[in-house]
C-alpha atoms as a PDB file:
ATOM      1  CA  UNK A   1     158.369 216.054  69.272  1.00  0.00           C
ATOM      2  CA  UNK A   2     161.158 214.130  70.124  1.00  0.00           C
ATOM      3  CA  UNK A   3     162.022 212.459  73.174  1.00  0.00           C
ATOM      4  CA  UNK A   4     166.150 212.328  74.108  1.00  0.00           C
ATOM      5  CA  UNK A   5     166.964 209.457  76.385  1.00  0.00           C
ATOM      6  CA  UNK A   6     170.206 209.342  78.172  1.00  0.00           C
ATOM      7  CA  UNK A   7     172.890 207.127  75.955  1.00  0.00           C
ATOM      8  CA  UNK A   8     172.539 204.019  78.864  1.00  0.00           C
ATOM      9  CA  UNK A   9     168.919 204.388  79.562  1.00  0.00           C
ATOM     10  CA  UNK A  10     168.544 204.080  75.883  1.00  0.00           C
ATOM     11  CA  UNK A  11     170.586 200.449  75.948  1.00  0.00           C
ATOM     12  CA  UNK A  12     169.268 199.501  78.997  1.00  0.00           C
ATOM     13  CA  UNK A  13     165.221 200.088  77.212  1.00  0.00           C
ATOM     14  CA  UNK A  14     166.838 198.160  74.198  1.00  0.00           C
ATOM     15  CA  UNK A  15     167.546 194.941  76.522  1.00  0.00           C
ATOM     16  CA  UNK A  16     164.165 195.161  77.865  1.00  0.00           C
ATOM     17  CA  UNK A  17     162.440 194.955  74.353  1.00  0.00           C
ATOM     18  CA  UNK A  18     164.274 192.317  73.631  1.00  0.00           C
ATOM     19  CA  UNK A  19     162.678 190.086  76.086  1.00  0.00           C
ATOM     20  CA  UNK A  20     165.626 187.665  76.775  1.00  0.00           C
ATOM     21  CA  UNK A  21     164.918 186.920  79.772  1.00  0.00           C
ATOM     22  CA  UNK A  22     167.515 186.917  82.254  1.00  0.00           C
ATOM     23  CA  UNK A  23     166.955 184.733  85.471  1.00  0.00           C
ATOM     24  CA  UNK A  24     168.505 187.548  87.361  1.00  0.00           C
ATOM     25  CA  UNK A  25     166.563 191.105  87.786  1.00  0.00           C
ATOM     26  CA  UNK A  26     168.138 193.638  85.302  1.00  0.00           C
ATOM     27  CA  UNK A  27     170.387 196.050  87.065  1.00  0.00           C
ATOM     28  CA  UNK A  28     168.359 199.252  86.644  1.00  0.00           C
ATOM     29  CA  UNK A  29     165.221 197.696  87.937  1.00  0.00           C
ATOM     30  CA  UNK A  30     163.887 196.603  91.597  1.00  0.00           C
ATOM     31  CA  UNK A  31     162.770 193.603  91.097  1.00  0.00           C
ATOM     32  CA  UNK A  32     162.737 190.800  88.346  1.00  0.00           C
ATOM     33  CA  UNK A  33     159.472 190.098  86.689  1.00  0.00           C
ATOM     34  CA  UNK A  34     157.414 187.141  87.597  1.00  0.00           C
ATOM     35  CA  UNK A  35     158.463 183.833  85.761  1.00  0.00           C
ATOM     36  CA  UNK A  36     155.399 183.298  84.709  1.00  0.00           C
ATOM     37  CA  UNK A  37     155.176 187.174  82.926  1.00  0.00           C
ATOM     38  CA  UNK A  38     158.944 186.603  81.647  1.00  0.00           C
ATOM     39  CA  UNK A  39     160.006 182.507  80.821  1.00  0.00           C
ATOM     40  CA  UNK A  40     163.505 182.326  81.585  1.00  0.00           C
ATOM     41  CA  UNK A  41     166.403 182.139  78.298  1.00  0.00           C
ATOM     42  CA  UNK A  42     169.234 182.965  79.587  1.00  0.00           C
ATOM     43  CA  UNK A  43     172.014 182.379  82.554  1.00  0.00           C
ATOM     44  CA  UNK A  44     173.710 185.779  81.614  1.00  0.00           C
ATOM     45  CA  UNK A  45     174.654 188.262  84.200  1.00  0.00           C
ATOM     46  CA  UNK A  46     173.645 192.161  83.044  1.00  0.00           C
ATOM     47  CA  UNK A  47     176.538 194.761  83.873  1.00  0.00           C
ATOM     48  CA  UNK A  48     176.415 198.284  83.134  1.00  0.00           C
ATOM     49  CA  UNK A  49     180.239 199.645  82.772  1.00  0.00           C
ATOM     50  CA  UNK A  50     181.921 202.388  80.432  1.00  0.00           C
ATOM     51  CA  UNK A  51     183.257 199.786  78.204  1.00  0.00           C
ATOM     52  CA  UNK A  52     180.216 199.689  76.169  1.00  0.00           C
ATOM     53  CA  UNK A  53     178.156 202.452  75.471  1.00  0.00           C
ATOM     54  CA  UNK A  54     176.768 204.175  72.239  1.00  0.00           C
ATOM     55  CA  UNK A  55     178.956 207.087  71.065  1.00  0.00           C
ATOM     56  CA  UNK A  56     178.468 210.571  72.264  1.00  0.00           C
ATOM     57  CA  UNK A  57     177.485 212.628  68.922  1.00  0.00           C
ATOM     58  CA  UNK A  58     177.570 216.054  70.589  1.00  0.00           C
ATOM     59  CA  UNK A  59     176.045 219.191  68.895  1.00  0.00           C
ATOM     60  CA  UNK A  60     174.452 216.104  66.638  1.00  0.00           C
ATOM     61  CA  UNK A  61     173.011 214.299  69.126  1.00  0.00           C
ATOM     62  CA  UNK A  62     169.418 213.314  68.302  1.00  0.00           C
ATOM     63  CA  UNK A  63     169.353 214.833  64.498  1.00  0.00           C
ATOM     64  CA  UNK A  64     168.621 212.715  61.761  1.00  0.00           C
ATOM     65  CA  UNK A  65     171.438 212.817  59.373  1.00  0.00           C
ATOM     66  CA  UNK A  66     169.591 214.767  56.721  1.00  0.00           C
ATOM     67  CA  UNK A  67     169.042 217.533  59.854  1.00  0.00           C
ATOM     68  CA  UNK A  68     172.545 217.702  59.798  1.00  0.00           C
ATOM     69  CA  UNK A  69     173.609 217.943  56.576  1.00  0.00           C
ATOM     70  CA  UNK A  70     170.915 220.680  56.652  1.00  0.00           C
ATOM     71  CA  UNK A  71     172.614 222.661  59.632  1.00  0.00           C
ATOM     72  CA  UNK A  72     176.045 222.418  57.546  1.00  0.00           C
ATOM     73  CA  UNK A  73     174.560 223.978  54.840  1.00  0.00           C
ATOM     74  CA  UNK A  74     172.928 226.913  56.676  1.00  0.00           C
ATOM     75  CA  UNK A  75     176.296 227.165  58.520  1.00  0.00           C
ATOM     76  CA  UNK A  76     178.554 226.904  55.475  1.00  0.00           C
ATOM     77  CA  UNK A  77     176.427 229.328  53.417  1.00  0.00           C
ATOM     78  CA  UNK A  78     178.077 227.934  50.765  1.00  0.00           C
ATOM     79  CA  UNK A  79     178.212 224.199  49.387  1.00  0.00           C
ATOM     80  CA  UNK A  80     175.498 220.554  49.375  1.00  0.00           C
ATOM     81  CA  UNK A  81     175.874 220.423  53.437  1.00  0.00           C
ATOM     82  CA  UNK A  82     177.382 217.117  52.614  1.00  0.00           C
ATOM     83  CA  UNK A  83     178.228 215.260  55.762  1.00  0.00           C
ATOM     84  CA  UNK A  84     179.446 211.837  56.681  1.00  0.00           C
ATOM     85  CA  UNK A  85     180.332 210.394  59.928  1.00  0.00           C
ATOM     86  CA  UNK A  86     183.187 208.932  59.038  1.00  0.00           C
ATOM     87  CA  UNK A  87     184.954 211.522  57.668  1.00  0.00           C
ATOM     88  CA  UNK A  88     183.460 214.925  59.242  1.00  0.00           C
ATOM     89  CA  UNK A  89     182.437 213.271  62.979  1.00  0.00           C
ATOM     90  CA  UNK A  90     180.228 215.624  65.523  1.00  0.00           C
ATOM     91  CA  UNK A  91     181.375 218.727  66.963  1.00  0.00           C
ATOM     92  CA  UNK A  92     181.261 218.247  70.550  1.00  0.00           C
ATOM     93  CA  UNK A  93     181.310 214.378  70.170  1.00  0.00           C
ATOM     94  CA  UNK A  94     183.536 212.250  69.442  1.00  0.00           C
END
C-alpha cells in the first residue's frame, strides 16, 4: 500500500522529524509543543512559500524508479525501459 502525501505536507512532516526545535509554533500546526516535550535549538522563523517545494513528477509521481522504467517498457513494447530523470523527465511533471 502506499500512502501519497501532498508535495508540502510531505516537507512540512520532514521538519517535524527533524526535531529542531523552533521557539515559534510551526506554521501548519495550532499550537507549539511544550518546552519541556521540545528543548528549544533554534531562533528560525518557518515560512511556507512557492519558492521551495519538491518537484512535481506527474504521471511518475510516487513510483519507484524501477516502476517506471517498467511502465516505459510495457509502453514502448520495444527496448530496456531505460529511464533517467535527467534526460527523459515525467510526463505531466516537470
Amino acid at each position: 500500500m502506499k500512502i501519497r502525501l501532498l508535495p508540502r505536507l510531505r516537507a512540512q512532516r520532514t521538519l517535524e522529524l527533524l526535531q529542531i526545535g523552533c521557539r515559534e509554533r510551526l506554521p501548519w500546526q495550532e499550537s507549539r509543543r511544550p518546552e519541556n516535550e521540545e528543548p528549544i535549538r533554534t531562533e528560525a522563523q518557518v515560512e511556507v512559500t512557492e519558492a521551495i517545494r519538491e518537484w512535481d513528477y506527474g504521471e511518475c509521481e510516487g513510483l519507484m524508479s524501477a516502476e517506471i522504467r517498467e511502465l516505459r517498457k510495457k509502453q514502448s513494447g520495444e527496448g530496456d525501459g531505460s529511464w533517467d530523470i535527467w534526460r527523459d523527465g515525467c510526463p505531466g511533471g516537470e
